[in-house]
N, C-alpha and C. Protein backbone atom coordinates (compact mmCIF):
# COMPACT_ATOMS: atom_id res chain seq x y z
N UNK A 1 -44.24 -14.17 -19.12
CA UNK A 1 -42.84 -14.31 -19.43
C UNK A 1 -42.29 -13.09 -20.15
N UNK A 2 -43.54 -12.39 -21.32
CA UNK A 2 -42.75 -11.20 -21.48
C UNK A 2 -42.51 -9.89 -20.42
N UNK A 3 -43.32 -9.86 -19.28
CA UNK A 3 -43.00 -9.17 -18.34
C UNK A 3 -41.17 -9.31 -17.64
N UNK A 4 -41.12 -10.53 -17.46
CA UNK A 4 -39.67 -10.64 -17.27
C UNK A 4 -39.01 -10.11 -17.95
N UNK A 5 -38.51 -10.65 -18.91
CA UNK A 5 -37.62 -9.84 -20.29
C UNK A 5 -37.30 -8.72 -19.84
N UNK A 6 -38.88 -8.23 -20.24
CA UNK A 6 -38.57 -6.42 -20.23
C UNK A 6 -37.83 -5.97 -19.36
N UNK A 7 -38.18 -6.63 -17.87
CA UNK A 7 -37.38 -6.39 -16.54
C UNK A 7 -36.22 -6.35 -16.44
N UNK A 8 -35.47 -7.20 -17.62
CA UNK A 8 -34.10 -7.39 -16.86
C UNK A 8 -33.38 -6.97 -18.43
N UNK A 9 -34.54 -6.39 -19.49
CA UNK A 9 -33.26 -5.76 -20.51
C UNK A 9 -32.90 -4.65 -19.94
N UNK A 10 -31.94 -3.78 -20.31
CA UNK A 10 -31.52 -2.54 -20.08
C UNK A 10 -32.64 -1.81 -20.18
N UNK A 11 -32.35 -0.80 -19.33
CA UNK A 11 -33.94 0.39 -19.57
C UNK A 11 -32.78 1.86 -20.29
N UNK A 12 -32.90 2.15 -21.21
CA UNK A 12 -32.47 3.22 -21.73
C UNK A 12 -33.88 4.20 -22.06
N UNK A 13 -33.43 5.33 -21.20
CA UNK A 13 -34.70 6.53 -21.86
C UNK A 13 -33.74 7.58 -22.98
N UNK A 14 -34.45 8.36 -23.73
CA UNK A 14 -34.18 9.37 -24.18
C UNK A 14 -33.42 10.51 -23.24
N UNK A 15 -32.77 11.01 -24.33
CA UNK A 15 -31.66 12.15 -23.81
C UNK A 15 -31.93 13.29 -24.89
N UNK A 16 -31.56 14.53 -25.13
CA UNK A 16 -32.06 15.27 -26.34
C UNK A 16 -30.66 16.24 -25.43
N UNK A 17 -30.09 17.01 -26.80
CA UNK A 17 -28.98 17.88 -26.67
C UNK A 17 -29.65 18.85 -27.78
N UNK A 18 -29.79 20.09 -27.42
CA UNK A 18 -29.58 21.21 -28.24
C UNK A 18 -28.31 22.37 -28.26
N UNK A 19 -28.00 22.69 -29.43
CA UNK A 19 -26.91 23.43 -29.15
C UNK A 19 -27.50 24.29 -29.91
N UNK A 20 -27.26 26.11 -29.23
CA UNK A 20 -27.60 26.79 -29.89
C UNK A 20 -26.58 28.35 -30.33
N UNK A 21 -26.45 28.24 -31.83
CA UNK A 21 -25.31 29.32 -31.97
C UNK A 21 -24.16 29.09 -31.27
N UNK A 22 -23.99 27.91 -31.17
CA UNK A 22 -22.28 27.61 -30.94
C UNK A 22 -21.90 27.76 -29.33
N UNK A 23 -23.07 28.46 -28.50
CA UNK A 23 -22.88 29.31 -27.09
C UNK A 23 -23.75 28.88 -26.26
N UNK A 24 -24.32 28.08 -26.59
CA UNK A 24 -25.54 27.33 -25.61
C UNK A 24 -26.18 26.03 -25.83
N UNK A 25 -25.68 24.99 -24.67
CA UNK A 25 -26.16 23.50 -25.09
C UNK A 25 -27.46 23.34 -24.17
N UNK A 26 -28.16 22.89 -24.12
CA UNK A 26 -29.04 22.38 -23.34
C UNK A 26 -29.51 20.94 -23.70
N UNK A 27 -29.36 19.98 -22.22
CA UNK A 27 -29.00 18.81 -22.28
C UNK A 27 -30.36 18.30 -21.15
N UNK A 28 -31.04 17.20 -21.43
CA UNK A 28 -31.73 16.37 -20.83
C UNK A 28 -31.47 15.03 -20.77
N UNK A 29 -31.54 14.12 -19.59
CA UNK A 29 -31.13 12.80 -19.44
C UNK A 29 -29.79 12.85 -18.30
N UNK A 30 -29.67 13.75 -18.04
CA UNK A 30 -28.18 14.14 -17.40
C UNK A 30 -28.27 13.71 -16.21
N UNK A 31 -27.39 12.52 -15.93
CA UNK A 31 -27.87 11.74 -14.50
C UNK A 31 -26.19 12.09 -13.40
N UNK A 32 -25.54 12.52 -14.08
CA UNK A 32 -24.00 13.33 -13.51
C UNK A 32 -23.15 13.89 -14.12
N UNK A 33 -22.50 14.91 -13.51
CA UNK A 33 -21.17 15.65 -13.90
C UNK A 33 -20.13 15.01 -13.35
N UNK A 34 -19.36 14.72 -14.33
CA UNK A 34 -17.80 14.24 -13.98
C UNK A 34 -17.41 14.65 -13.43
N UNK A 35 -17.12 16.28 -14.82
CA UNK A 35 -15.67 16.53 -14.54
C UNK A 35 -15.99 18.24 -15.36
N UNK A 36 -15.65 19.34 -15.14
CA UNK A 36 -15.78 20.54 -16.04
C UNK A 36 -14.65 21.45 -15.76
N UNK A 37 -13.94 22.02 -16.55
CA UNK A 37 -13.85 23.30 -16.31
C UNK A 37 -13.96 24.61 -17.80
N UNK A 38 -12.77 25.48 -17.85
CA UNK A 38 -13.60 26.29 -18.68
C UNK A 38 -13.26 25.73 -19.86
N UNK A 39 -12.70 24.25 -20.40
CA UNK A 39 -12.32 23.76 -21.48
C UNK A 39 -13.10 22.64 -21.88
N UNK A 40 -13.78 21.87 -20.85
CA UNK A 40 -14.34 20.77 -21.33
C UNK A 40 -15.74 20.72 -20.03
N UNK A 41 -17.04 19.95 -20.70
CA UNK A 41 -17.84 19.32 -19.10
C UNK A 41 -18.32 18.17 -19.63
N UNK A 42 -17.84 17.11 -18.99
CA UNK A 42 -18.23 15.45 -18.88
C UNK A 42 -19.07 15.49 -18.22
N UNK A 43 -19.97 14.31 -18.60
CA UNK A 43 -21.18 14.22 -18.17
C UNK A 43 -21.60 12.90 -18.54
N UNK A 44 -22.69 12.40 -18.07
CA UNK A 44 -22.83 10.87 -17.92
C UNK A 44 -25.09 11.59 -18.25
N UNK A 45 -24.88 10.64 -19.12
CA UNK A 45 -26.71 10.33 -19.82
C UNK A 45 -26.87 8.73 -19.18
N UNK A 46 -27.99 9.14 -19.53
CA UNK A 46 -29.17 8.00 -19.36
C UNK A 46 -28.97 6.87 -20.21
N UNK A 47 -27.97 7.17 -21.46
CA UNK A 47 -27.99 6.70 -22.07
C UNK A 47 -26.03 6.68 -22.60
N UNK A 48 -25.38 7.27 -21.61
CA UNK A 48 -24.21 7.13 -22.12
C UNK A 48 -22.97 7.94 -21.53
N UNK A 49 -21.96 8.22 -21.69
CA UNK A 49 -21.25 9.70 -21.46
C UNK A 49 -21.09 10.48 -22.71
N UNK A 50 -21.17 11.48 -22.21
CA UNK A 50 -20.17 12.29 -23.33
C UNK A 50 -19.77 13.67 -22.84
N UNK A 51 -18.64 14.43 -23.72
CA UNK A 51 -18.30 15.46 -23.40
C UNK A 51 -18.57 16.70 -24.51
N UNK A 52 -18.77 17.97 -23.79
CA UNK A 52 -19.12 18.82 -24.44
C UNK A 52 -17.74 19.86 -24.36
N UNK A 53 -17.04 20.52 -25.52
CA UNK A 53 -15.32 20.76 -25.99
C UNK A 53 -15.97 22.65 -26.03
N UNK A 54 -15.13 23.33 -25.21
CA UNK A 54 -15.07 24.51 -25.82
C UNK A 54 -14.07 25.87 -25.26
N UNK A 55 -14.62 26.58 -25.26
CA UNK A 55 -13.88 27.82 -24.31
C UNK A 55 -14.56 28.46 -23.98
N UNK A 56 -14.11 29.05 -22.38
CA UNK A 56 -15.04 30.36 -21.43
C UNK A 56 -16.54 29.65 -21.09
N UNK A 57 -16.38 27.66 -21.00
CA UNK A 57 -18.00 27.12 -20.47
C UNK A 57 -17.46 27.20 -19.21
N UNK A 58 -19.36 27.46 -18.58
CA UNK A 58 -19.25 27.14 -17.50
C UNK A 58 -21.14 26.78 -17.13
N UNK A 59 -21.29 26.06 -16.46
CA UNK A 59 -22.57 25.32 -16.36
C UNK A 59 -23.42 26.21 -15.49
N UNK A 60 -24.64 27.03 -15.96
CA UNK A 60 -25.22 28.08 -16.16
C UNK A 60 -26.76 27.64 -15.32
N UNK A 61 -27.45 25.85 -15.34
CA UNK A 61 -28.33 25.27 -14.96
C UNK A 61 -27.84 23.78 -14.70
N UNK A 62 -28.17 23.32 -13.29
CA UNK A 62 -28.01 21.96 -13.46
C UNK A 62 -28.75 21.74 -12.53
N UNK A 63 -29.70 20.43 -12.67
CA UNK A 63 -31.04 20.09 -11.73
C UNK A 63 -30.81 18.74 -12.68
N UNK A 64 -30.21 17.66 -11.48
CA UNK A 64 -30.11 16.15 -11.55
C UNK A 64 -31.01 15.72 -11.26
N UNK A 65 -31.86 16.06 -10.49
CA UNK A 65 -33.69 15.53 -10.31
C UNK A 65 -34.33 15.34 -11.34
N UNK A 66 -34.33 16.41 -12.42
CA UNK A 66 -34.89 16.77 -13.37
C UNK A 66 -33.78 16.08 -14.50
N UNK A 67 -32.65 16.31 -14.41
CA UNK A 67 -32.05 15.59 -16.02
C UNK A 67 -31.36 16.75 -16.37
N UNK A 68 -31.62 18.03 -15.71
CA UNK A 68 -31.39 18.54 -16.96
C UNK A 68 -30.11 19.85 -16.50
N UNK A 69 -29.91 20.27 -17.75
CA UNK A 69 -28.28 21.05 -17.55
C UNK A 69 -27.87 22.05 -18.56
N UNK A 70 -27.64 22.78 -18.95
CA UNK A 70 -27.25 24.21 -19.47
C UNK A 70 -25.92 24.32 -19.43
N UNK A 71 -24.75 24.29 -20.57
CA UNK A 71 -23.86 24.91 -20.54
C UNK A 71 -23.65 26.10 -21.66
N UNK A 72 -22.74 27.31 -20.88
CA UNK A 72 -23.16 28.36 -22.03
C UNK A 72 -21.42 28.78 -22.01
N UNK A 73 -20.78 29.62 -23.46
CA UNK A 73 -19.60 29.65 -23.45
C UNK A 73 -19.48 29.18 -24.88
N UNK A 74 -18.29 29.26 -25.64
CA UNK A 74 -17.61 29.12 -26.97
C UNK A 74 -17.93 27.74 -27.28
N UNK A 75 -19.01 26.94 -27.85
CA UNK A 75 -18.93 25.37 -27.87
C UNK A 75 -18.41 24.79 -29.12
N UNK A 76 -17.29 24.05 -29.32
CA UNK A 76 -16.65 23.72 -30.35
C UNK A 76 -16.87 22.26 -30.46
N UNK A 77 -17.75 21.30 -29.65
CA UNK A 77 -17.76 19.77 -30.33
C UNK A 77 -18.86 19.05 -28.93
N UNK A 78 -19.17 17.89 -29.51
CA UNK A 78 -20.17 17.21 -28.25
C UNK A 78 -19.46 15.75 -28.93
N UNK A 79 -18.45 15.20 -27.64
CA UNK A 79 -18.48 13.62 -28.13
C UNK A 79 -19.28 12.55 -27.20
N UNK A 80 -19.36 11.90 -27.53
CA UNK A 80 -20.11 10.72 -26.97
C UNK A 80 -19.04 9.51 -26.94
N UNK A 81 -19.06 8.81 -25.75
CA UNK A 81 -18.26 7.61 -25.39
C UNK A 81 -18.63 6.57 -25.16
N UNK A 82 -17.96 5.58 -24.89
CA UNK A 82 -18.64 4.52 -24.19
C UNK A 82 -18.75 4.19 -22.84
N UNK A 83 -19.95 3.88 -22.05
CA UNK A 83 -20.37 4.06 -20.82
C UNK A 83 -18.75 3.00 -20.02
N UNK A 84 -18.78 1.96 -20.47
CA UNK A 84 -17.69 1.03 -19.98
C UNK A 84 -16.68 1.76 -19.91
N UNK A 85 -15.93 2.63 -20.91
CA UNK A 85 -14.85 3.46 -20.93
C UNK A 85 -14.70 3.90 -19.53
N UNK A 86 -15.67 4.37 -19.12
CA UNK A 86 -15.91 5.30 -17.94
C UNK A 86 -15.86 4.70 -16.18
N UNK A 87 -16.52 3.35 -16.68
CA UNK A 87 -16.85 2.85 -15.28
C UNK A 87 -15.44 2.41 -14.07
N UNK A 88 -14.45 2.77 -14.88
CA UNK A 88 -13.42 2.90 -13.51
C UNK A 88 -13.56 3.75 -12.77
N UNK A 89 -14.04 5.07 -12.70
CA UNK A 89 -14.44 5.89 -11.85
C UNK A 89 -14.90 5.68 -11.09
N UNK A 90 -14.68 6.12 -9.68
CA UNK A 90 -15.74 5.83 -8.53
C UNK A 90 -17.08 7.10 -8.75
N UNK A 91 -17.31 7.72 -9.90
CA UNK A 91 -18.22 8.16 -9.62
C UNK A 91 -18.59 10.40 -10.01
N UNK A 92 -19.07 11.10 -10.61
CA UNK A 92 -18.45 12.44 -10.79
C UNK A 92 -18.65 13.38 -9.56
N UNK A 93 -18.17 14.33 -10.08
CA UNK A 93 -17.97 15.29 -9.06
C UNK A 93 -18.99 15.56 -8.23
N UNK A 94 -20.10 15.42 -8.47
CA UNK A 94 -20.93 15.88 -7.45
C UNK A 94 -21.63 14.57 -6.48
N UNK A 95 -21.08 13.66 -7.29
CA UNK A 95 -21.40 12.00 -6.45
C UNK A 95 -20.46 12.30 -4.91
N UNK A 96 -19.25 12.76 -5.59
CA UNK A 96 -18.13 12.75 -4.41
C UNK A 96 -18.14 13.95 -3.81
N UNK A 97 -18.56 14.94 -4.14
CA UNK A 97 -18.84 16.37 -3.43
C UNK A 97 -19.90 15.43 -2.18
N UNK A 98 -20.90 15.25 -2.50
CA UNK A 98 -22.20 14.77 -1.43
C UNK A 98 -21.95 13.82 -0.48
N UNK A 99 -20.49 12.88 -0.65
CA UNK A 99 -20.54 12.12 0.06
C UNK A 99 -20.10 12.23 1.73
């Protein structure tokens, strides 16, 4: 019976964000890109959304197989949202690029 449970709680893994010197984030857990340009890049975790705030970003590494993503450029803030906030979307940019 505890096999069930486990099955049907939420599975949340780890995500890890480094930001370095204000000019370089590097992000794991990264399961899509919203939305970017050189002011903001939304993004959707494993564990949530959030957006990363700055000037002159532009996404430098991104490998959705892997999780993982690189933005480099002026970084002024990382917010985090709520996943529900989000779910009116049909989905980010590269969901709808592929389709």
């Amino acid at each position: 019976m505890i096999k069930e449970a486990e099955q049907s709680a939420p599975r949340h893994s780890n995500h890890t964000v480094n930001i370095d010197n204000r000019s370089r984030a590097s992000v794991t857990g990264v399961t899509d890109v919203d939305s970017f340009d050189e002011g903001t890049v939304a993004f959707s975790t494993e564990d949530g959304f959030a957006t990363i705030v700055g000037q002159h970003l532009h996404i430098s590494r991104l490998n959705l197989e892997d999780g993982q993503m690189v933005v480099e450029g002026e970084i002024y803030g990382l917010e985090y949202s709520d996943r529900e906030a989000h779910q009116e979307k049909s989905g980010g940019f590269f969901s709808k690029l592929w389709k």
